[in-house]
Each structure stands twice: as structure tokens, then as C-alpha cells.
Protein backbone atom coordinates (compact mmCIF):
# COMPACT_ATOMS: atom_id res chain seq x y z
CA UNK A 1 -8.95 -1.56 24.68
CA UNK A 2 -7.69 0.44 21.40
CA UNK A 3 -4.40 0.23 20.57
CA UNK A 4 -2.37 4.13 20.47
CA UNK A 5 -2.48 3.35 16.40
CA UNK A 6 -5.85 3.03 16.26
CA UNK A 7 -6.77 5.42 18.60
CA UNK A 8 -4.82 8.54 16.55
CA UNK A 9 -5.17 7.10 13.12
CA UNK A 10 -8.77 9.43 12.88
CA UNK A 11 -6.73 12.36 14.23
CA UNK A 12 -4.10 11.86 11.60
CA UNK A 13 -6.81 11.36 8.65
CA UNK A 14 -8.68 14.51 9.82
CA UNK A 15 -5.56 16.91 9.81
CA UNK A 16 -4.69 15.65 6.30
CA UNK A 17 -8.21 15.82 5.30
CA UNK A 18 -8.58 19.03 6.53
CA UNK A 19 -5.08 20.62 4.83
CA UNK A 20 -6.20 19.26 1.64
CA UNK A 21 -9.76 21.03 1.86
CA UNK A 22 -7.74 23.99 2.80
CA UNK A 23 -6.07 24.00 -0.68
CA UNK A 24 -9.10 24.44 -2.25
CA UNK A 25 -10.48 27.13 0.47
CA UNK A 26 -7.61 29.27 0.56
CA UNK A 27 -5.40 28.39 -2.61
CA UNK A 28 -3.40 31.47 -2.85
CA UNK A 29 -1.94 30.55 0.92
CA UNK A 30 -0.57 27.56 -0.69
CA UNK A 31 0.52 29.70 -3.82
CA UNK A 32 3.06 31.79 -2.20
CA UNK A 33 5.18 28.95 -1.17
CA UNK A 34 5.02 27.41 -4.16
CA UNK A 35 8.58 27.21 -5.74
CA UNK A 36 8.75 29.62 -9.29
CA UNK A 37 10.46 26.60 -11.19
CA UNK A 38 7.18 24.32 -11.00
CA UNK A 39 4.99 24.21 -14.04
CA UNK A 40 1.22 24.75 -13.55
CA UNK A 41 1.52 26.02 -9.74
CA UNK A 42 -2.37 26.32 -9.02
CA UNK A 43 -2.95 22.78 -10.30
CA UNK A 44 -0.42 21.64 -8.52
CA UNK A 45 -1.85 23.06 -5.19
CA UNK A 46 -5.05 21.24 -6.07
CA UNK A 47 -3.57 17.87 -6.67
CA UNK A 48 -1.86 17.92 -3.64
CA UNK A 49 -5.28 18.94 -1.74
CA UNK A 50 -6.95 16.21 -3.56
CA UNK A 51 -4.55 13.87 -2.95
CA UNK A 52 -4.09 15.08 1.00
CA UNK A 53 -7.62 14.40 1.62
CA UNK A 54 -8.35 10.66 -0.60
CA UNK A 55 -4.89 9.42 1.61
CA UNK A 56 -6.24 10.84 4.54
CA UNK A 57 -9.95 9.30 4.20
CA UNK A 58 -7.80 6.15 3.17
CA UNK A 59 -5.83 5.46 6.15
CA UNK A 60 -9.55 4.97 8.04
CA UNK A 61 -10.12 1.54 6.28
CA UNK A 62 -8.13 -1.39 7.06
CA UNK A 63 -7.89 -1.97 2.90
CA UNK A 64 -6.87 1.29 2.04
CA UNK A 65 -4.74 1.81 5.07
CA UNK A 66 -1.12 0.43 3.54
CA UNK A 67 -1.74 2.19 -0.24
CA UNK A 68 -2.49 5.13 1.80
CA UNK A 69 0.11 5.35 3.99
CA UNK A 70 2.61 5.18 1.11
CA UNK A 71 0.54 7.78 -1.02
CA UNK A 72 1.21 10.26 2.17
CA UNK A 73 4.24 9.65 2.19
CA UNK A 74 5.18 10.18 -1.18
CA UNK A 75 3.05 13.13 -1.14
CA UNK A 76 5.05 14.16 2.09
CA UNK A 77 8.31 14.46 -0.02
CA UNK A 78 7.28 15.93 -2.52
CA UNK A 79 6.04 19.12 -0.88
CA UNK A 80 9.37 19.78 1.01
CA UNK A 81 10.18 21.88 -2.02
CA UNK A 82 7.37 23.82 -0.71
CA UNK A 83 8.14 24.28 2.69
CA UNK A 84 11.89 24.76 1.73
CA UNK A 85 10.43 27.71 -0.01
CA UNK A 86 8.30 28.55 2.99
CA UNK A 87 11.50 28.51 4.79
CA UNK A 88 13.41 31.06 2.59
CA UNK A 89 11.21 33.04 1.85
């Protein structure tokens, strides 16, 4: 019997892989909330796609998993200047 982890671990890599391919699908979505005060806005949406989908792919492998984990959650914090934006906006 699977464990709960294991069981939503693909469900959690395929909503972070599929944010992150929405940042290349629909960039000026993620453009709006960016906050004015960051450099380079557009590259910065694509980073964060990128980086959304090689964390989420990463949490699949048992190797990858811990590295992973962190990188999403680093990646986590530093879009809540983002959705603070979202918020006031």
C-alpha cells in the first residue's frame, strides 16, 4: 500500500510543472503581478517557470526529491512579492 506522500507527490510535481509551463504560455498573466521595483521582469517570469517545472519534475525521484523540495521552497518565498502585488492590485 502507498503511503499519502507518495501517493500526492505526482499531483504536487504536475501542478508545479504545469504553472511553470504556464509562464512561458501566457507570460504577460504573470507580468501584471509582477512588482515595478524588480529588474528584468519578463526574465524573471521565465526563471521562475523554469525553475517551477525542474523542482517539480525533481520531487518524482527519490535523489532529487530533498534538493527539490528546498528549491520550491525557496522559490515559494520569493514569489510572495508577487502575489502581494496580486493582492493590491
Amino acid at each position: 500500500m502507498k503511503s499519502a506522500v507518495s501517493k500526492s507527490l505526482p499531483v504536487l510535481a504536475a501542478l508545479f510543472v504545469v504553472a511553470g509551463v504556464l509562464h512561458f504560455v501566457f507570460p504577460a498573466m504573470y507580468l501584471t503581478v509582477m512588482p515595478p521595483q524588480l529588474p528584468f521582469p519578463l526574465t524573471l517570469v521565465y526563471v521562475s517557470g523554469a525553475l517551477g517545472i525542474a523542482c517539480g519534475l525533481g520531487i518524482l525521484h527519490p535523489r532529487t526529491r530533498r534538493i527539490a523540495g528546498i528549491g520550491l521552497m525557496l522559490l515559494l518565498l520569493a514569489m510572495w512579492p508577487a502575489n502581494f502585488q496580486m493582492l493590491f492590485n
